[in-house]
Protein backbone atom coordinates (compact mmCIF):
# COMPACT_ATOMS: atom_id res chain seq x y z
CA UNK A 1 -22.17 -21.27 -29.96
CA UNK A 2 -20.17 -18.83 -27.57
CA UNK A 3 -17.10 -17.98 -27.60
CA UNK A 4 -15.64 -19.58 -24.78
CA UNK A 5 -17.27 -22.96 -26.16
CA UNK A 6 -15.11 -22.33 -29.80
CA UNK A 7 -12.13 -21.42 -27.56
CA UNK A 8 -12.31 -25.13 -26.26
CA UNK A 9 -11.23 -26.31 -29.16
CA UNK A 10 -8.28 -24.35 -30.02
CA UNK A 11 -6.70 -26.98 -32.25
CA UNK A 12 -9.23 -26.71 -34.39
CA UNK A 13 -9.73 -22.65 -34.38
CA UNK A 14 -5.80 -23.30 -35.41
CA UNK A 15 -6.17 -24.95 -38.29
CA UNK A 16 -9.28 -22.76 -39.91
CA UNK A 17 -8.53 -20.03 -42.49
CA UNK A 18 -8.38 -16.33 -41.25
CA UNK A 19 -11.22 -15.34 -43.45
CA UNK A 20 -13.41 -18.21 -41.59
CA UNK A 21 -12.28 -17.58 -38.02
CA UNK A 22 -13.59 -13.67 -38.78
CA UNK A 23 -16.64 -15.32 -39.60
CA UNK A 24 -17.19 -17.06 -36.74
CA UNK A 25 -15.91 -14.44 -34.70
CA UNK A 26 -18.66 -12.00 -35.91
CA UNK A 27 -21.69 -14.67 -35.42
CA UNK A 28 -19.98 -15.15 -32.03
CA UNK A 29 -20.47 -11.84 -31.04
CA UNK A 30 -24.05 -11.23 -32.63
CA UNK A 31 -24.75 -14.02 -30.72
CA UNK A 32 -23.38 -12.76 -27.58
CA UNK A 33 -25.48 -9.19 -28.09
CA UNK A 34 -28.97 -11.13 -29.05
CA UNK A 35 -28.72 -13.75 -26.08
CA UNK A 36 -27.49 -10.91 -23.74
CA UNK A 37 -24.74 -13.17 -22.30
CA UNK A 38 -22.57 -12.14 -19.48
CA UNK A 39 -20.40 -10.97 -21.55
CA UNK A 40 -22.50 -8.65 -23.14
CA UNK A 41 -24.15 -7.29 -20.09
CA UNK A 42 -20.90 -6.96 -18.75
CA UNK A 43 -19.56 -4.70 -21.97
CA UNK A 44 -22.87 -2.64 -21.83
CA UNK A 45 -22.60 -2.07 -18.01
CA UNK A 46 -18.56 -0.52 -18.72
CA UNK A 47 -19.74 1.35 -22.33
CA UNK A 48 -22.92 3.09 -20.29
CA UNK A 49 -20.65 4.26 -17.58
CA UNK A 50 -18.13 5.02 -19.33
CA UNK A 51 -19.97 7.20 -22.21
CA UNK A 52 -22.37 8.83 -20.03
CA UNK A 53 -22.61 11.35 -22.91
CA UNK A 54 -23.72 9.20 -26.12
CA UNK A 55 -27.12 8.33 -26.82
CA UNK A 56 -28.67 4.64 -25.98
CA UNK A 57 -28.17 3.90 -29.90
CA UNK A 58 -24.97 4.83 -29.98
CA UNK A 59 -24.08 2.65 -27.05
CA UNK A 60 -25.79 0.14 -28.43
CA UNK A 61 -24.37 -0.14 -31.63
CA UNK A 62 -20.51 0.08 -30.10
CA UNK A 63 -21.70 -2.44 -27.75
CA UNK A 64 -22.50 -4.81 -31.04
CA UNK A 65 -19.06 -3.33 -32.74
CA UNK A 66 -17.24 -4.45 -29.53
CA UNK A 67 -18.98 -8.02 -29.13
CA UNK A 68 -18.15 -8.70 -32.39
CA UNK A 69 -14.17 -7.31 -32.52
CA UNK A 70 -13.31 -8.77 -29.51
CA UNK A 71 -14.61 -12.64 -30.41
CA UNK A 72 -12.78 -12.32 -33.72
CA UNK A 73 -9.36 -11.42 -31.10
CA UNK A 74 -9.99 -14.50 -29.12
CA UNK A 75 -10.78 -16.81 -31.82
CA UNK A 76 -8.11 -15.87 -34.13
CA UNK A 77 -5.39 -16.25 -31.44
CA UNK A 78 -4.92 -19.99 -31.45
CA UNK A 79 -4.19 -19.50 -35.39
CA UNK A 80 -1.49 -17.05 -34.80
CA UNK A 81 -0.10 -18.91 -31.55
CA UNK A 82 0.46 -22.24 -34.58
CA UNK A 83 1.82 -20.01 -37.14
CA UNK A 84 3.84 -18.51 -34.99
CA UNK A 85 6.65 -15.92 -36.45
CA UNK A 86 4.87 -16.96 -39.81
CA UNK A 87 1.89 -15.07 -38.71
CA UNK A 88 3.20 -11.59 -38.88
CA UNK A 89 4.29 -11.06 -42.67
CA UNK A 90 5.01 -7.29 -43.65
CA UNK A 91 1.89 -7.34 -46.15
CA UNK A 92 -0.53 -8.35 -42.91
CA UNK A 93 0.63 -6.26 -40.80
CA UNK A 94 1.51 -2.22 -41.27
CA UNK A 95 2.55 0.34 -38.81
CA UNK A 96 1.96 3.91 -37.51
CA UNK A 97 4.53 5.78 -35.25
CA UNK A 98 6.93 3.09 -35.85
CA UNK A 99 9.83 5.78 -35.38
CA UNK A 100 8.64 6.38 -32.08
CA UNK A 101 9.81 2.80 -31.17
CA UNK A 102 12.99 3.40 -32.91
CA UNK A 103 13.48 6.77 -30.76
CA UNK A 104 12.72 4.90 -27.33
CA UNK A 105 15.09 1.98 -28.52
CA UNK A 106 18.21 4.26 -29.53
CA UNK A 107 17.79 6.34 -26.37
CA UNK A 108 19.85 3.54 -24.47
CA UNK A 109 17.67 3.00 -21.52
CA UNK A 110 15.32 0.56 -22.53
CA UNK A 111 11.92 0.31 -23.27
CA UNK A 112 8.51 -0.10 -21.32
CA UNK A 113 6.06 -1.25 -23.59
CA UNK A 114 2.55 -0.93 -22.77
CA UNK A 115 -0.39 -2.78 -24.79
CA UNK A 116 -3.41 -2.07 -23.60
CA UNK A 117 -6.80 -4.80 -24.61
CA UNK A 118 -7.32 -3.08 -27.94
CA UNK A 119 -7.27 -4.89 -31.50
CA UNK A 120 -5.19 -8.45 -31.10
CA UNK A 121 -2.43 -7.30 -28.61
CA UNK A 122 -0.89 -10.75 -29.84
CA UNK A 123 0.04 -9.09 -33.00
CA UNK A 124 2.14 -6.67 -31.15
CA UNK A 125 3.53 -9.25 -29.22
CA UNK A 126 4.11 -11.69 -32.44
CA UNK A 127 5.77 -8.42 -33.93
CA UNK A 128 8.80 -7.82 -31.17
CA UNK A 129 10.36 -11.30 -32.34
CA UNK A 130 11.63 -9.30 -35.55
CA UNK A 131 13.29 -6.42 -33.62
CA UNK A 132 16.92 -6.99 -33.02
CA UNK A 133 16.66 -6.41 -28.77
CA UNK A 134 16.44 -8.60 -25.72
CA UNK A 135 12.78 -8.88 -24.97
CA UNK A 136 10.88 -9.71 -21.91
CA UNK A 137 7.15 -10.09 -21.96
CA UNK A 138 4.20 -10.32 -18.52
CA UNK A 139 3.26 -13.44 -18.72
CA UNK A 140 -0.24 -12.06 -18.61
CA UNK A 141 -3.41 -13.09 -20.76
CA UNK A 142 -7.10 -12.93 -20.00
CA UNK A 143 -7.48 -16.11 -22.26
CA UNK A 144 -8.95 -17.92 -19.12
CA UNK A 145 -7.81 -21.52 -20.22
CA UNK A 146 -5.79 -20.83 -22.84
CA UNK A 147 -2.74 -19.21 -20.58
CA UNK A 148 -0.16 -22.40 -21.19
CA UNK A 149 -1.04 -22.36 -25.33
CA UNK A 150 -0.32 -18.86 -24.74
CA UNK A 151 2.88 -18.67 -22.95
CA UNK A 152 4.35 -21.77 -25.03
CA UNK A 153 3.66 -19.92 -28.31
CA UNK A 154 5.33 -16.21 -26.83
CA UNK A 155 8.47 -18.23 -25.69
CA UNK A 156 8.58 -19.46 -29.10
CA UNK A 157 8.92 -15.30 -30.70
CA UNK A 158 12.67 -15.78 -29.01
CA UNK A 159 11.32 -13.79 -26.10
CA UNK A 160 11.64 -14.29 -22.00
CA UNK A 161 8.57 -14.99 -20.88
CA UNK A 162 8.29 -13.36 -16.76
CA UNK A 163 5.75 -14.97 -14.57
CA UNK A 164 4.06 -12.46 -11.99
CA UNK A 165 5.56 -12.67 -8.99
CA UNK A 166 8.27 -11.64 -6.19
CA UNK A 167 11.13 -11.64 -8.35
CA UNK A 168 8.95 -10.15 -11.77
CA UNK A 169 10.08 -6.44 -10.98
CA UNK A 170 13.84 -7.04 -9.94
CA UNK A 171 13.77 -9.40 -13.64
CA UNK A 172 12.51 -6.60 -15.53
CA UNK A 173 14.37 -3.57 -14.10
CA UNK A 174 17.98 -5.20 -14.59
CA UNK A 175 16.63 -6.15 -17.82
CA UNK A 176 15.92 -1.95 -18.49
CA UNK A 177 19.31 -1.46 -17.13
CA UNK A 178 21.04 -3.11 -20.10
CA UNK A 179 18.81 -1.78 -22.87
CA UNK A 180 16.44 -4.69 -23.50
CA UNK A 181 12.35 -3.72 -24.04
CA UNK A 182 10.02 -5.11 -21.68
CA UNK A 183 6.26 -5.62 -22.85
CA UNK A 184 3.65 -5.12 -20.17
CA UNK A 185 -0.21 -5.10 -20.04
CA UNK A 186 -1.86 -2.47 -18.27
CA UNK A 187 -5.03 -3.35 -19.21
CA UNK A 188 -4.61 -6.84 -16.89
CA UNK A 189 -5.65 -6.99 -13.26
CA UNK A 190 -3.57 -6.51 -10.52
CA UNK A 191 -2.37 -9.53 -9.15
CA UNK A 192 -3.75 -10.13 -5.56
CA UNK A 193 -1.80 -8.99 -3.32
CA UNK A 194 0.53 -7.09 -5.29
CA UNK A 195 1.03 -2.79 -5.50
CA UNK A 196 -1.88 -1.51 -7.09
CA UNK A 197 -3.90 1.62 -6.92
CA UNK A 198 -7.26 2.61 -7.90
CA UNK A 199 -7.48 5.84 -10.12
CA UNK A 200 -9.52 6.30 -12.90
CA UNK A 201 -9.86 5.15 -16.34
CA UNK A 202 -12.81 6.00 -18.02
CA UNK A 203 -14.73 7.85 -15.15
CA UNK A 204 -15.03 5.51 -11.72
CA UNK A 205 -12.11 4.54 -10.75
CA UNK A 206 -10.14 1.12 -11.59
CA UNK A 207 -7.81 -1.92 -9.99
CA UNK A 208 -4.72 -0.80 -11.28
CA UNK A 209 -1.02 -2.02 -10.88
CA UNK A 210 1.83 0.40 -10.17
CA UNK A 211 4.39 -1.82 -11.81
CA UNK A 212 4.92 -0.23 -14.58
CA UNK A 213 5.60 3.76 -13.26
CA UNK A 214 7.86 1.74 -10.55
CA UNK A 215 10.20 0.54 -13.33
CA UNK A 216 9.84 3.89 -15.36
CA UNK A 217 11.30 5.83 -12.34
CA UNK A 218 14.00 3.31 -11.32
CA UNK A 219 15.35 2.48 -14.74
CA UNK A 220 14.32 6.03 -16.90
CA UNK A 221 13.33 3.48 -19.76
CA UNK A 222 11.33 5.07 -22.26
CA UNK A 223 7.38 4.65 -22.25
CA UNK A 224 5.93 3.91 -25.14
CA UNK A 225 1.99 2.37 -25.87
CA UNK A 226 1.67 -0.12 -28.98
CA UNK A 227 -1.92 -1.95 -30.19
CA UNK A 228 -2.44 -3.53 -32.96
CA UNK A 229 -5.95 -2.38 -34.84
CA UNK A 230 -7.58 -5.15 -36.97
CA UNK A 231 -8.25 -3.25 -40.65
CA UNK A 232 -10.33 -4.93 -43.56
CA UNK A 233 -8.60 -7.60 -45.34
CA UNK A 234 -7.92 -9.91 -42.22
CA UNK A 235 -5.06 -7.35 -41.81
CA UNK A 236 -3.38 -5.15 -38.61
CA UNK A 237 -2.21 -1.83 -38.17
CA UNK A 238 0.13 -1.32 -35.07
CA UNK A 239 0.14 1.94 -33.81
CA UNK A 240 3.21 3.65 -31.43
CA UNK A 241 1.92 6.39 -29.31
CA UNK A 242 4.85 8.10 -26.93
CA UNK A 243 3.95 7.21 -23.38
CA UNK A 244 2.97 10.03 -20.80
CA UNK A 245 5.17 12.12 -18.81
CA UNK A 246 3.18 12.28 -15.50
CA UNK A 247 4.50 8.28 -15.80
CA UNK A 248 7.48 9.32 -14.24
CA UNK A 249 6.07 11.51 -11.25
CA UNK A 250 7.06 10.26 -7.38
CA UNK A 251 3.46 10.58 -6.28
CA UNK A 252 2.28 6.98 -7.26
CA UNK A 253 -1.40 7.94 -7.85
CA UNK A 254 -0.37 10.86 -10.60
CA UNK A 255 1.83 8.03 -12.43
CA UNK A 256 -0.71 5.02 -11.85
CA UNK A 257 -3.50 7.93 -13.46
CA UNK A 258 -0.88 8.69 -16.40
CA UNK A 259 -0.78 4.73 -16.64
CA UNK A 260 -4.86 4.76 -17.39
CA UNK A 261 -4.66 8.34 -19.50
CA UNK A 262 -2.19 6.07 -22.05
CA UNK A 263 -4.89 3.15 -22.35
CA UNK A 264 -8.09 5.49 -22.48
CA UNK A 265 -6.01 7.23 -25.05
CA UNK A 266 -5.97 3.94 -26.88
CA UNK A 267 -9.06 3.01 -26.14
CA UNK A 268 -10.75 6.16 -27.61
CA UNK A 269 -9.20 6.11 -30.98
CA UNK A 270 -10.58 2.50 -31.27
CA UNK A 271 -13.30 2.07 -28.74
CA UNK A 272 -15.10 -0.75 -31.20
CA UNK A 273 -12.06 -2.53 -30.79
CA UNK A 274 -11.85 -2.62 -26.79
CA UNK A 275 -11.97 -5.49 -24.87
CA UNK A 276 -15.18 -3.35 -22.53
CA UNK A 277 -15.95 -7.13 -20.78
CA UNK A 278 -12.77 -6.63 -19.36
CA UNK A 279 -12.63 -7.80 -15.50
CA UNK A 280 -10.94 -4.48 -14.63
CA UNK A 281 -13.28 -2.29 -15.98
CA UNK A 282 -15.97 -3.51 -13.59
CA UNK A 283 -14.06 -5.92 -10.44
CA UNK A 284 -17.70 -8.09 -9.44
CA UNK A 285 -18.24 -9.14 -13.07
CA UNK A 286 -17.55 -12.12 -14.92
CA UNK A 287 -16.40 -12.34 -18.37
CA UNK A 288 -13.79 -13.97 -20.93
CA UNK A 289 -11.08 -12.15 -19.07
CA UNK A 290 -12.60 -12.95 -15.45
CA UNK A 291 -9.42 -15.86 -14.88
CA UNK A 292 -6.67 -12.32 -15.61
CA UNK A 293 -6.15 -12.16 -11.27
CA UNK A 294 -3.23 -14.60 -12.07
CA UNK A 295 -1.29 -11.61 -13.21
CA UNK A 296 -0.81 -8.11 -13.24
CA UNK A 297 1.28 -5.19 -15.68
């Protein structure tokens, strides 16, 4: 069974144990590699070009890591959506950088928070509800399907949930104004007709929104990138990684680039844990995340 079959029954995905939904998450994504599903061609296509350098064994076997990582994400996200602040207990989930968040928070200018598709971004997300600040999250998920089980269970962390739109950026920036921390996914693609560039990522160049650098130069927030890996033990680690500089810079395609430089950064410390059948990566294929246009961070 895929894993956009399992994800049609996400009442049931929400009421198996964690150590079962990894289960199924692995066969779902062996199964995905040995059926060479869209998915999987689509992963190989973005890990080939983007790791020109590696050998075909190498590809292939972070190719397998990937399948596999990225159907335990999906199919363990209905679970934490029903469990809600429940789901994030301090023995689960551990952190690295965590001071870096505490920096960008007591600087006074808000936050920009950037998740990028690696690990179960929902665990980030899930996380926020415990910090004592305003937050606003992109309504933004490449859960094709799934995006009204989604929103319902991010409204439910306490947090404003901020549809794409005309009025997203004005929402956000008065937000940053008065110190709240907005979350944002760079890793979604650009809603159609909205700003967006294309600058590279890995090497060819990508769809990529310029919302976020517009409200790091208006407001002078602090950037910071968050993902949250999955470790043995049906556990997370969320790392805090200091955004980049060029963020800032008045020529949109230097800060749209710095945008990409913070998710490759990402990306490469966990590259069996990125979502590689990611629309973005590759705009004429299909894949889990091929319903994301809705949005954009």
């Amino acid at each position: 069974m895929r894993v956009q079959q399992l994800l049609a029954h996400p009442r049931l995905l929400a009421s198996l144990p964690g150590w079962l939904i990894q289960l199924l998450g692995g066969w779902a994504g062996w199964w995905s590699y040995i059926s060479a599903d869209r998915d999987c061609k689509l992963a190989r296509l973005n890990i080939y070009s983007s790791f020109p350098e590696m050998k075909r064994k190498e590809k292939e076997r972070l190719l397998q890591q990937a399948l596999r990582e990225n159907a335990k994400t999906f199919l363990e996200m209905p679970r934490l959506w029903r469990q809600g602040k429940d789901a994030y207990p301090e023995h689960r989930v551990s952190h690295k950088g965590l001071e870096i968040l505490n920096r960008a928070k007591d600087y006074g200018k808000g936050v920009i928070l950037a998740v990028p598709y690696v690990g179960n971004w929902e665990i980030v997300v899930g996380f926020l509800s415990t910090l004592n600040t305003e937050v606003l999250i992109s309504s933004t998920t490449p859960l094709a399907g799934l995006e009204e089980m989604a929103a319902r269970a991010r409204a439910a962390t306490g947090a404003t949930l901020v549809p794409p739109g005309e009025e997203e950026e004005e929402t956000f920036l008065q937000a940053l104004r008065a110190g709240a921390l907005v979350c944002l996914f760079p890793d979604a693609f650009p809603l159609e007709g909205g700003e967006a560039l294309s600058v590279p990522l890995f090497r060819g160049p990508v769809p990529t929104s310029t919302l976020l650098p517009r409200l790091a130069r208006a407001s002078g927030a602090v950037v910071v990138y968050s993902y949250a890996e999955r470790i043995p033990g049906n556990g997370y680690r969320i790392q805090w990684i200091l955004g980049p500089q060029e963020a800032y810079d008045p020529d949109p395609m230097i800060a749209a680039a710095a945008v990409n430089s913070g998710v490759r950064l990402c990306a490469k410390r966990h590259p069996g844990q990125y979502l590689w059948n990611n629309k973005r990566l590759s705009p004429r294929g299909e894949s889990v995340a091929s319903n994301q246009g809705k949005g954009a961070a």
